[in-house]
C-alpha atoms as a PDB file:
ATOM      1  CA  UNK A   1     -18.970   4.286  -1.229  1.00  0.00           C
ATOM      2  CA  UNK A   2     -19.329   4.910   2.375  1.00  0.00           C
ATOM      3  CA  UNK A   3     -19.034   8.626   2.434  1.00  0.00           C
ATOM      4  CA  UNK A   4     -21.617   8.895  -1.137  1.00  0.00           C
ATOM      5  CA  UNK A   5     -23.584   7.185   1.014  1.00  0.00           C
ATOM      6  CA  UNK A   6     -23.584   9.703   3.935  1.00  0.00           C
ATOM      7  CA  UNK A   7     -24.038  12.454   1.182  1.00  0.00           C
ATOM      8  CA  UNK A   8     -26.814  10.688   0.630  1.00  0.00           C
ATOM      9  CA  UNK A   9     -28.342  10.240   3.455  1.00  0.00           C
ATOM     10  CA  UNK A  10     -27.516  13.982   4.646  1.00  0.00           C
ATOM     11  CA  UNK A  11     -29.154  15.465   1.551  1.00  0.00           C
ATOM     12  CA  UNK A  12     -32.204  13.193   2.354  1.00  0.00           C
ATOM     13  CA  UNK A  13     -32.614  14.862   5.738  1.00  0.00           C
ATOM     14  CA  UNK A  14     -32.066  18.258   3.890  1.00  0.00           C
ATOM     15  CA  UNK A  15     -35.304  17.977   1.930  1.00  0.00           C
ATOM     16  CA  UNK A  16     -37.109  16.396   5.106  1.00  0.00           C
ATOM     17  CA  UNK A  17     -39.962  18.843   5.902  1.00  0.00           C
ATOM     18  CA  UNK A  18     -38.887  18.773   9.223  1.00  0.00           C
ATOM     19  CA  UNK A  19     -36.375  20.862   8.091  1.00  0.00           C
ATOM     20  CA  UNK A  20     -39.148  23.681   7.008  1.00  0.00           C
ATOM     21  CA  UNK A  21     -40.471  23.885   9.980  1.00  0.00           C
ATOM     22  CA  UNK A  22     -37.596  23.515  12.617  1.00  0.00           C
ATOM     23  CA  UNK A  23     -35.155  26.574  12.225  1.00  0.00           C
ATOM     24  CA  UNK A  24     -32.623  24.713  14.806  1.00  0.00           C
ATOM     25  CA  UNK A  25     -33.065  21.138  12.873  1.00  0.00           C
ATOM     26  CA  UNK A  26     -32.518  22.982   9.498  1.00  0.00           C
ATOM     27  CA  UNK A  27     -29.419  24.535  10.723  1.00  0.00           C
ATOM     28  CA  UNK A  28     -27.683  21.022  12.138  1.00  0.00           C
ATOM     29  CA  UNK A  29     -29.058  19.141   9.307  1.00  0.00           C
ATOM     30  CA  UNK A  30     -26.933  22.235   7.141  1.00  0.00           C
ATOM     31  CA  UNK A  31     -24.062  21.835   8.726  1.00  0.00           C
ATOM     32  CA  UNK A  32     -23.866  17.908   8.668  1.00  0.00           C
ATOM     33  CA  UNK A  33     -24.699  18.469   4.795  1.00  0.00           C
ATOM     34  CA  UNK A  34     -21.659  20.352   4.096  1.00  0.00           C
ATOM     35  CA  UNK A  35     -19.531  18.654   6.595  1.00  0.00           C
ATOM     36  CA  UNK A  36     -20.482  15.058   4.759  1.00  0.00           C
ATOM     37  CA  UNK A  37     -19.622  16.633   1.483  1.00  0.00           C
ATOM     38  CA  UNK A  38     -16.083  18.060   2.391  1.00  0.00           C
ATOM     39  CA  UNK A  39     -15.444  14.419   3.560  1.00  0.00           C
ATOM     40  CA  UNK A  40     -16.646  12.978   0.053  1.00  0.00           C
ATOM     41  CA  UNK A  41     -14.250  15.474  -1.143  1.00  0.00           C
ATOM     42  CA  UNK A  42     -11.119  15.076   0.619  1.00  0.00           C
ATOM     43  CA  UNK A  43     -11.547  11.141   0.203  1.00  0.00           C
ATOM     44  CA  UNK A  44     -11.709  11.779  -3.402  1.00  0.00           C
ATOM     45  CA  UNK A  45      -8.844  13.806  -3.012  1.00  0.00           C
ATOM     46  CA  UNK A  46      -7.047  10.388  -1.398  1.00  0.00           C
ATOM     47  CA  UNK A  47      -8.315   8.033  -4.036  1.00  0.00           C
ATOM     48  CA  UNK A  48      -7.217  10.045  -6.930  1.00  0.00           C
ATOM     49  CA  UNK A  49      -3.386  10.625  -5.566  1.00  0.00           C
ATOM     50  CA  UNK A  50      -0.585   8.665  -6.575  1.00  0.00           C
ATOM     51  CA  UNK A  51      -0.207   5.092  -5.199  1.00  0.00           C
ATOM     52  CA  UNK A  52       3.294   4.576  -3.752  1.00  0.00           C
ATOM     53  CA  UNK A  53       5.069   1.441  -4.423  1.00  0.00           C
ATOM     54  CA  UNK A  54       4.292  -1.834  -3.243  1.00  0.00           C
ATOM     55  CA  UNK A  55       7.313  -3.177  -2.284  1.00  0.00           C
ATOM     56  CA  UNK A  56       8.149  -1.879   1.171  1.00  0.00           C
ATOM     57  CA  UNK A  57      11.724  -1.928   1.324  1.00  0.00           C
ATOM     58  CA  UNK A  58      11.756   0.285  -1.369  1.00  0.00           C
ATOM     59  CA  UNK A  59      13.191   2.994   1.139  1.00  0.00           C
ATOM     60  CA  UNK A  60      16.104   0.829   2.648  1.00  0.00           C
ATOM     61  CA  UNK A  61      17.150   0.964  -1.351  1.00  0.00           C
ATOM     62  CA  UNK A  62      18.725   4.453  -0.704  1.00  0.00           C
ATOM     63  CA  UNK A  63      20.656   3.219   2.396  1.00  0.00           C
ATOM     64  CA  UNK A  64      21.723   0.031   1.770  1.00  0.00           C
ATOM     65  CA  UNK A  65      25.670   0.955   0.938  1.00  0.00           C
ATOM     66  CA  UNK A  66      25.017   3.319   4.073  1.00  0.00           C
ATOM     67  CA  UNK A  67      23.768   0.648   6.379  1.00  0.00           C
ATOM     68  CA  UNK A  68      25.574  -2.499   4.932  1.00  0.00           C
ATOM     69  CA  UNK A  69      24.306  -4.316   8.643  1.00  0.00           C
ATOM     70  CA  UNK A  70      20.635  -3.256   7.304  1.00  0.00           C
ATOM     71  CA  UNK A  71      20.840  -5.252   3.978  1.00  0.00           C
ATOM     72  CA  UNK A  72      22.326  -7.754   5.902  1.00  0.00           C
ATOM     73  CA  UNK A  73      19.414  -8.433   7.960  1.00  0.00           C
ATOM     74  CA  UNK A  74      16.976  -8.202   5.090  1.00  0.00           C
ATOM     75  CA  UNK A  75      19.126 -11.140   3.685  1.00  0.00           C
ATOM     76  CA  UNK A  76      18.755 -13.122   6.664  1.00  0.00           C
ATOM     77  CA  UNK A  77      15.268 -13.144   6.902  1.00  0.00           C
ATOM     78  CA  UNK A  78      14.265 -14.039   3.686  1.00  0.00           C
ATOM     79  CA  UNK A  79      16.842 -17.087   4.257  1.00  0.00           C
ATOM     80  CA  UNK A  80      15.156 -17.445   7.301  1.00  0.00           C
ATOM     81  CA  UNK A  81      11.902 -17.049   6.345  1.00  0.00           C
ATOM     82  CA  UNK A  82      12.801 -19.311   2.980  1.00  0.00           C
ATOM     83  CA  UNK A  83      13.874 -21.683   5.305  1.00  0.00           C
ATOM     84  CA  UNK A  84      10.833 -21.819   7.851  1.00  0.00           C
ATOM     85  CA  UNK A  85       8.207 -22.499   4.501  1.00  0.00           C
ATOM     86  CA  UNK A  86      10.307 -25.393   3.529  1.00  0.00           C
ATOM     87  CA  UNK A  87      10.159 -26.700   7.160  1.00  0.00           C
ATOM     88  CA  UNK A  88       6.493 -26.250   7.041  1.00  0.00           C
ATOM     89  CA  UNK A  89       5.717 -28.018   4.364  1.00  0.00           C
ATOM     90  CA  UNK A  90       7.390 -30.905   5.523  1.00  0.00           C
ATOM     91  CA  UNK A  91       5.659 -30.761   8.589  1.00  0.00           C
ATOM     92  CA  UNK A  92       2.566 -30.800   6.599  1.00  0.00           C
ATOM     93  CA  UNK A  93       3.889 -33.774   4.268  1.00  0.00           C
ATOM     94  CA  UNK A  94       4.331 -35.841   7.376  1.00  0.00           C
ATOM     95  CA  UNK A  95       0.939 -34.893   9.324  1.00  0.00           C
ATOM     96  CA  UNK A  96      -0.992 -36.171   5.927  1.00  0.00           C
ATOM     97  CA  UNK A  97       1.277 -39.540   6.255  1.00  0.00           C
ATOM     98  CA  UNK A  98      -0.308 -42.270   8.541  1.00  0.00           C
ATOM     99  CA  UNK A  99       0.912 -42.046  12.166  1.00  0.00           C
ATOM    100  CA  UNK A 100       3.576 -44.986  12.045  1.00  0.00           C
ATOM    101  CA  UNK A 101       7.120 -45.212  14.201  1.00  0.00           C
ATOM    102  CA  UNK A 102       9.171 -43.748  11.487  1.00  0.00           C
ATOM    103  CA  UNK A 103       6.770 -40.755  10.584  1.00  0.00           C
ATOM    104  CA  UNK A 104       5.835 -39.620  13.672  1.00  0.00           C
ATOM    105  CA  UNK A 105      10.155 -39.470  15.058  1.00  0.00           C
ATOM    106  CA  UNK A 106      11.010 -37.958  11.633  1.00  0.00           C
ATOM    107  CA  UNK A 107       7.869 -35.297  12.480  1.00  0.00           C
ATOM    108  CA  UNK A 108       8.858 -34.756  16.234  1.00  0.00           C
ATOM    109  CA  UNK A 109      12.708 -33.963  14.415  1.00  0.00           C
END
């Protein structure tokens, strides 16, 4: 949207008639014209290419028998990471309780 915009907005100061009677205006005004449309072009270009996959180890796939320490680690931190949610919502669970003896040792734990 941003760069239709600026193809816009260039082809508005084109047909300014500033542009008639200012040789050296015309000329920049030209060349930021064509410059703003090569950008609407090559972004274009982006959005219409092929979206790679969302899941980002999708390259460690390949080396995983390679690098049997690399699939170890991805293991580990989705234990870990598994792990640190359930922690957190306990944490949560006891900050919603009312602040008694038992609550607040079991939240300090």
């Amino acid at each position: 949207a941003m760069s239709k915009s600026a193809v816009k907005i260039s082809s508005d100061l084109l047909s300014n008639p500033l542009c008639e009677q200012e040789p050296s205006f015309l000329e920049m005004v030209t060349a930021f014209d064509t410059a703003m449309k090569r950008m609407d072009s090559f972004n274009q270009e982006k959005v219409n290419m092929d979206i790679p996959p969302k899941n980002p180890s999708h390259p460690f796939a390949r080396f995983s028998s390679v690098f049997p320490s690399l699939n170890m680690a991805v293991k580990r931190r989705e234990q870990s990471l598994q792990d640190y949610k359930r922690l957190q919502s306990k944490v949560e669970k006891y900050e919603e309780k009312e602040r008694t003896g038992p609550v607040l040792a079991k939240l300090h734990q």
